[in-house]
Protein backbone atom coordinates (compact mmCIF):
# COMPACT_ATOMS: atom_id res chain seq x y z
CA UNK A 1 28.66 -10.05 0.85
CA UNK A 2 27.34 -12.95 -1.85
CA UNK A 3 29.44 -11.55 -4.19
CA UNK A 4 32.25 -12.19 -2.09
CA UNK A 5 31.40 -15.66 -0.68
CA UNK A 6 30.91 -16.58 -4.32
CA UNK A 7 34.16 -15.52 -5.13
CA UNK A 8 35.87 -17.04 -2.56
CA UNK A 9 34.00 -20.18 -3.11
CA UNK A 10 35.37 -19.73 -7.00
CA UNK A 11 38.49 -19.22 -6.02
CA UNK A 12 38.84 -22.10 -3.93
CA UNK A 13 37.52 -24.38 -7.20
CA UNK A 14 39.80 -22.87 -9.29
CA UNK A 15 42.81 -24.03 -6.84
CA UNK A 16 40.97 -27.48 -6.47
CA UNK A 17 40.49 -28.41 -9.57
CA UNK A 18 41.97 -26.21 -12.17
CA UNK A 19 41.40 -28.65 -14.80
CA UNK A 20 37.30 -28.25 -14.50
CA UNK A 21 37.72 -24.87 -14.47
CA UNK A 22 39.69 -24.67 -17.75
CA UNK A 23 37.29 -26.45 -19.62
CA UNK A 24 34.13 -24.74 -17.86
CA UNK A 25 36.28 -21.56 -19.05
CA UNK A 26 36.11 -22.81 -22.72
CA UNK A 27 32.99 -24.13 -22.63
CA UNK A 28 31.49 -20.61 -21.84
CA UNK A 29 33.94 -19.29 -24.42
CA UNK A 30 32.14 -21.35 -27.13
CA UNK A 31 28.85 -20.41 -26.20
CA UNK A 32 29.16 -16.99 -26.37
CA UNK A 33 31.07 -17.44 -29.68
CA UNK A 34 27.91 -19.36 -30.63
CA UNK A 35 25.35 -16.52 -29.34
CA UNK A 36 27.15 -14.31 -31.08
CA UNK A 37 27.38 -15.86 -34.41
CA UNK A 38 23.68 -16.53 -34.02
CA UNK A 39 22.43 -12.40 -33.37
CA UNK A 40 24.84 -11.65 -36.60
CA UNK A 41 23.14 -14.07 -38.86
């Protein structure tokens, strides 16, 4: 049922502030670009 609540709760932040979210979004993009690049080196 966390799983859900956290969702929910997600949701809701997405529809509040879609702005944050977008650059959260691309801020997680980049680091997993990073981590990535980093383990093929």
């Amino acid at each position: 049922h966390a799983r859900e609540e956290a969702k929910q709760l997600l949701a809701n932040l997405e529809k509040d502030h879609p702005k944050l979210f977008t650059s959260l979004k691309t801020a997680f993009a980049n680091l997993h670009t990073e981590s990535f690049w980093l383990q093929k080196a």
